[in-house]
Structure formats: structure tokens, C-alpha cells
N, C-alpha and C. Protein backbone atom coordinates (compact mmCIF):
# COMPACT_ATOMS: atom_id res chain seq x y z
N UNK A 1 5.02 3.49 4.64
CA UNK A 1 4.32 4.62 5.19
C UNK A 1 3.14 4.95 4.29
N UNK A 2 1.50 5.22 4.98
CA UNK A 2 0.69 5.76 4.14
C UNK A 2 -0.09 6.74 5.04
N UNK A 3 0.05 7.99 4.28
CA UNK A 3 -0.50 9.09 5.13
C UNK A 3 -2.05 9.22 4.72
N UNK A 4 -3.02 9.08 5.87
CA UNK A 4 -4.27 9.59 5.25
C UNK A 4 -5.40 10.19 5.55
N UNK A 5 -5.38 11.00 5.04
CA UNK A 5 -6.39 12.06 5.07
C UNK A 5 -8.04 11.99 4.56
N UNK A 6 -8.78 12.42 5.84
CA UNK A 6 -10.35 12.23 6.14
C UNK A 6 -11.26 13.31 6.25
N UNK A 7 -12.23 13.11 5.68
CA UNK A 7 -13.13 13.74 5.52
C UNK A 7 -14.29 13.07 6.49
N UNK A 8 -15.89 13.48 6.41
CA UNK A 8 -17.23 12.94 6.47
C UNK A 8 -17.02 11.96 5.92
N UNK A 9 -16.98 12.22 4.61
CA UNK A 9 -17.26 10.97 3.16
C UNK A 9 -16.33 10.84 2.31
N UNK A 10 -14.94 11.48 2.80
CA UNK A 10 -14.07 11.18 1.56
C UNK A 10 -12.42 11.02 2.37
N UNK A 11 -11.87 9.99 1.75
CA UNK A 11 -10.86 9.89 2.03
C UNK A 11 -9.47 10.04 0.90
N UNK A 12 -7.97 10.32 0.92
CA UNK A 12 -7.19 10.69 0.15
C UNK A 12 -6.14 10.18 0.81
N UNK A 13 -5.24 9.00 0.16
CA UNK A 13 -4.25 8.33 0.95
C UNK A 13 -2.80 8.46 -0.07
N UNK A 14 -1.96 8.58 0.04
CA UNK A 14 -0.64 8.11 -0.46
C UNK A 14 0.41 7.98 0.11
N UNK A 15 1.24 7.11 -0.26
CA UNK A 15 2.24 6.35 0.20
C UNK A 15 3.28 5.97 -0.43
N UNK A 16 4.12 5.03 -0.10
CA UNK A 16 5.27 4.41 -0.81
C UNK A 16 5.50 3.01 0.03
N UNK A 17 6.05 2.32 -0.64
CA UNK A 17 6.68 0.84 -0.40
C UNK A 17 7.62 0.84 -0.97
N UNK A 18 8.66 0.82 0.04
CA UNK A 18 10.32 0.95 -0.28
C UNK A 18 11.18 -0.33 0.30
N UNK A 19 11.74 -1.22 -0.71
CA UNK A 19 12.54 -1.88 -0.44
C UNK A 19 13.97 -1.59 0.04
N UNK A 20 14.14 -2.46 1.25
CA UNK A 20 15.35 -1.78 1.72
C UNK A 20 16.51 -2.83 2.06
N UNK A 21 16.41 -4.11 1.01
CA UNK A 21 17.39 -4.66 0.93
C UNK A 21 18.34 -4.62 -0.22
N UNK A 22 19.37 -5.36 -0.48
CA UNK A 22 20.38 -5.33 -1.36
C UNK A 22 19.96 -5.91 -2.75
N UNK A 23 20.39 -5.24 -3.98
CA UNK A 23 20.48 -5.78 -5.56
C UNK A 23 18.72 -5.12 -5.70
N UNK A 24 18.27 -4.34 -5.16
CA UNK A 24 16.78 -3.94 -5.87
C UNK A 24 16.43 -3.89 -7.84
N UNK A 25 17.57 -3.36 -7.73
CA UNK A 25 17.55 -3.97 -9.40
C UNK A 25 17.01 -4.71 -9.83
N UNK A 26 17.33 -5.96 -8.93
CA UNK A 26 16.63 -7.44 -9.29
C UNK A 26 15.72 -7.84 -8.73
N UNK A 27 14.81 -6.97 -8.28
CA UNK A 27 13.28 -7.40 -8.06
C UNK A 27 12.49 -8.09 -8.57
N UNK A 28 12.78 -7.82 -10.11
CA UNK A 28 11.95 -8.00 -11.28
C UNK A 28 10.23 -7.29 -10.76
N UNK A 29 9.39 -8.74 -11.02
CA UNK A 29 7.68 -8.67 -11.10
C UNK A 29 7.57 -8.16 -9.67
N UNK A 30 6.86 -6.91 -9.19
CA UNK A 30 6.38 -7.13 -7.71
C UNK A 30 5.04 -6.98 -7.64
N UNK A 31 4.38 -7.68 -6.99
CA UNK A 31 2.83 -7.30 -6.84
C UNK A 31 2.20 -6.77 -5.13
N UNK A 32 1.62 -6.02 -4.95
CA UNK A 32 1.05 -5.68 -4.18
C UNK A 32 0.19 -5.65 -3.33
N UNK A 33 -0.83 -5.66 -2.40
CA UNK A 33 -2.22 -5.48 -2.09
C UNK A 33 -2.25 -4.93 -0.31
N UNK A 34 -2.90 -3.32 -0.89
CA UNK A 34 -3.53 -3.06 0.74
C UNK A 34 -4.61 -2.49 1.04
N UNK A 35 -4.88 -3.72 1.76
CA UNK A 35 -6.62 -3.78 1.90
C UNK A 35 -7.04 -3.19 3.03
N UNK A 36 -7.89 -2.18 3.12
CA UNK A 36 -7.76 -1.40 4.24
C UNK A 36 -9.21 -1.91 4.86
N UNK A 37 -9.88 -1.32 5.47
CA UNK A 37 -11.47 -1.46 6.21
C UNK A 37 -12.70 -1.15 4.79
N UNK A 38 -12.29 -0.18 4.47
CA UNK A 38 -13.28 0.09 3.30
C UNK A 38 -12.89 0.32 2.12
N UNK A 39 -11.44 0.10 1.84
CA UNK A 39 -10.86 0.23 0.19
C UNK A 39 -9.57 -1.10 0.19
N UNK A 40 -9.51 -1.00 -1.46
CA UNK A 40 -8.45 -1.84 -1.60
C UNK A 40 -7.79 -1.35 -3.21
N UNK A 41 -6.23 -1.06 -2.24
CA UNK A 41 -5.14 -0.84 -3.58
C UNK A 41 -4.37 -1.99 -4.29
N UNK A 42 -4.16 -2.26 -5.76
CA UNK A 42 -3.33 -3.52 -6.14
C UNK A 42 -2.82 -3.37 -7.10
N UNK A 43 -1.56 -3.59 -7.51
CA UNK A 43 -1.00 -3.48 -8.81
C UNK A 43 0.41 -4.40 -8.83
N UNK A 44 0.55 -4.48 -10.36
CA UNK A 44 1.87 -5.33 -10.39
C UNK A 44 2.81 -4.45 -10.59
N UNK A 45 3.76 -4.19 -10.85
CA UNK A 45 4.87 -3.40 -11.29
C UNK A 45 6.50 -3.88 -11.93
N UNK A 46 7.02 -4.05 -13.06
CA UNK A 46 8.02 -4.47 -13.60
C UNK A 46 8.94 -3.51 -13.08
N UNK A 47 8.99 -2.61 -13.40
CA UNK A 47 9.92 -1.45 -13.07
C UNK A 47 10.12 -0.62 -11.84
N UNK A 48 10.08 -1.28 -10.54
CA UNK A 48 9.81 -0.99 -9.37
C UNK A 48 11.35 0.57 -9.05
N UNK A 49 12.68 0.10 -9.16
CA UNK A 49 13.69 0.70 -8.82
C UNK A 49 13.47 0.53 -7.09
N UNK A 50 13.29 -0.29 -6.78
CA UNK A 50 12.53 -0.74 -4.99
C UNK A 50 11.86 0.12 -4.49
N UNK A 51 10.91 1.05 -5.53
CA UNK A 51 10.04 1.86 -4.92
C UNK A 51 8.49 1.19 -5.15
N UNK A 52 7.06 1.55 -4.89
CA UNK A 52 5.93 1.66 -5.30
C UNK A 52 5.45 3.04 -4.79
N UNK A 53 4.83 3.32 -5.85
CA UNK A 53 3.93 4.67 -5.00
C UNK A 53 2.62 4.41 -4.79
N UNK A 54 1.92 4.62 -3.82
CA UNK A 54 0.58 4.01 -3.40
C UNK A 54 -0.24 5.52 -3.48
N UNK A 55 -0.94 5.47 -4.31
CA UNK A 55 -2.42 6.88 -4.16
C UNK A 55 -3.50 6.05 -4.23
N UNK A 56 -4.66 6.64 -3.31
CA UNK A 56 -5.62 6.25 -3.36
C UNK A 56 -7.01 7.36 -3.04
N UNK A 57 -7.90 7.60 -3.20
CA UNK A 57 -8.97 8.28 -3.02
C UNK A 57 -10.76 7.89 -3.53
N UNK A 58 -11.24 8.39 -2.52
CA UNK A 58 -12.61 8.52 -2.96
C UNK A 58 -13.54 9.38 -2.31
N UNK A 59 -14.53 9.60 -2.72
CA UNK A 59 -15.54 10.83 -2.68
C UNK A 59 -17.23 10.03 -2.10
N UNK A 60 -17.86 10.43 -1.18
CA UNK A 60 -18.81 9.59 -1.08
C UNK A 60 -18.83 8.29 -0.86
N UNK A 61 -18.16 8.25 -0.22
CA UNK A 61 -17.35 6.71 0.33
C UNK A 61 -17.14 6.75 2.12
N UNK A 62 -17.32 5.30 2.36
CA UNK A 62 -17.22 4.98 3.83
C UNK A 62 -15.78 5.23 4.14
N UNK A 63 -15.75 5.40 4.74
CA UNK A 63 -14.07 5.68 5.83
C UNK A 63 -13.44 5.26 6.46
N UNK A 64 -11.98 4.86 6.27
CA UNK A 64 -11.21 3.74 7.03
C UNK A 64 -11.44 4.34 8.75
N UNK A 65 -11.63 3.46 9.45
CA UNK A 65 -11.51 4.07 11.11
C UNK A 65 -10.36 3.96 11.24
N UNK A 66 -10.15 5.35 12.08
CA UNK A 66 -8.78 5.41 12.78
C UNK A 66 -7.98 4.40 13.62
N UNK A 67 -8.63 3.02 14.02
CA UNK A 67 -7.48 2.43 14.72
C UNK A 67 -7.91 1.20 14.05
N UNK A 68 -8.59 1.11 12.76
CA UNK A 68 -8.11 -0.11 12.16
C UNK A 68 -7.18 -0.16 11.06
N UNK A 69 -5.92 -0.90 10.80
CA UNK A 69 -5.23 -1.43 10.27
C UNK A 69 -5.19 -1.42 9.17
N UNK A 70 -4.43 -1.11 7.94
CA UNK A 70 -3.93 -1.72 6.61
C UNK A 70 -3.79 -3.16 6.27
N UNK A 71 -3.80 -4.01 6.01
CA UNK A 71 -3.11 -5.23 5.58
C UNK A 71 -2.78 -5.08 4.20
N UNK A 72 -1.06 -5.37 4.52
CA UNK A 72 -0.58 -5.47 3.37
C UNK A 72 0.13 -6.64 2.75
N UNK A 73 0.01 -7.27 1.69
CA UNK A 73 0.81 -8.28 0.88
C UNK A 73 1.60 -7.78 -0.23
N UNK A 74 2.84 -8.12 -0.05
CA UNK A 74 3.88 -7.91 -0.92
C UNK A 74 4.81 -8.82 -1.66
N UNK A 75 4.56 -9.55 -2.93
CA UNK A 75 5.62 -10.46 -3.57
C UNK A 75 6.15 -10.43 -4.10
N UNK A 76 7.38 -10.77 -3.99
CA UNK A 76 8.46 -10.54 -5.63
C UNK A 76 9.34 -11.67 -5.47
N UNK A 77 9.97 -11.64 -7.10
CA UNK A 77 10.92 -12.76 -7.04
C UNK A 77 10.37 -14.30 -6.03
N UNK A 78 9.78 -14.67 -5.79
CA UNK A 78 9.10 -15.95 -5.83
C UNK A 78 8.91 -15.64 -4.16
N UNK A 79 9.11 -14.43 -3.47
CA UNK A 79 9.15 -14.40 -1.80
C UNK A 79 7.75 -13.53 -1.54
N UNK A 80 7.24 -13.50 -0.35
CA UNK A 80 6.53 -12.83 -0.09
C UNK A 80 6.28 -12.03 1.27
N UNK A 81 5.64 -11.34 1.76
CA UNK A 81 6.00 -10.21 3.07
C UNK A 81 4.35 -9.99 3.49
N UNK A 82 4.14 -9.99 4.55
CA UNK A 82 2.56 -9.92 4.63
C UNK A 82 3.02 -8.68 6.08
N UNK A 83 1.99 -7.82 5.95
CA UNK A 83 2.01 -6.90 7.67
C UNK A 83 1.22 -6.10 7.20
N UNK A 84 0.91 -5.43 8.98
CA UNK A 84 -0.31 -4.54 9.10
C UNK A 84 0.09 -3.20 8.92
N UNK A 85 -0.38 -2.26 8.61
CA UNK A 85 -0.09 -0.65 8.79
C UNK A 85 -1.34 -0.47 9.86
N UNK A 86 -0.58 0.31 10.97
CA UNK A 86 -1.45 0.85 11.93
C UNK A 86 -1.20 1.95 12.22
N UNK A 87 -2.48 2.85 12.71
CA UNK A 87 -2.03 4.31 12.87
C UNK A 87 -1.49 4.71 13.91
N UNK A 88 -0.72 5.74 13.95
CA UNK A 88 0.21 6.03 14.83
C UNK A 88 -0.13 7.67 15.73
């Protein structure tokens, strides 16, 4: 889920990426990426607990349009998960 909030020129997004299978413990390395229309979030994380928290913002900046899509990539442990976030 990423909720986000618009301005003219500024946008303010946060979220989470929650794993919702078994042994999250053992995630280990996860890395991230969601690339939206006009921004892009990425980070690695050791210490996930099968969460990520996703914030993002900017000021004077172009603006994701409302019916285009997130793309997101997600890897851990040697697997990977690719999908869109679309607005609802």
C-alpha cells in the first residue's frame, strides 16, 4: 500500500511493503525499487522484520498522474517479485 498525497507541485507518499509469508526472520538482504511516473524510491535493508517503510516527497516537482502506476521490484534471498501499484 502507498498513500499519496498531491499538490500543484508537490507530492508526499508513504507506505509499507509487508511480507506475508512464513520464517520472515529469514529474509536476510532485501532490496527494493518503486519507480513511479516522476520519482523513484530504493533501498537495501538487512533488518527488514518483513516490513519496509516507504516515504517519499518533493516540493517543486512534477506529479505522479492519477491513473499511472507504481512499478515495483522486490528481492530477497536470491527470489524476486515485480508488480504494479495502481490507484484505486
Amino acid at each position: 500500500m502507498y498513500l499519496l498525497n498531491k499538490g500543484e507541485n508537490t507530492q508526499n507518499g508513504q507506505g509499507s511493503i509487508i511480507y506475508k509469508g512464513k520464517d520472515k526472520e529469514k529474509l536476510g538482504k532485501v532490496s527494493y525499487v518503486v519507480e513511479g511516473e516522476t520519482s523513484k524510491l530504493s533501498g537495501t535493508d538487512d533488518e527488514t522484520e518483513g516490513k519496509i517503510n516507504l516515504n517519499g516527497s518533493c516540493s517543486g516537482c512534477s506529479t505522479q498522474s492519477s491513473n499511472a502506476p507504481f512499478h515495483v521490484t522486490i528481492k530477497w534471498n536470491g527470489k524476486e517479485d515485480k508488480f504494479d501499484l495502481t490507484s484505486k
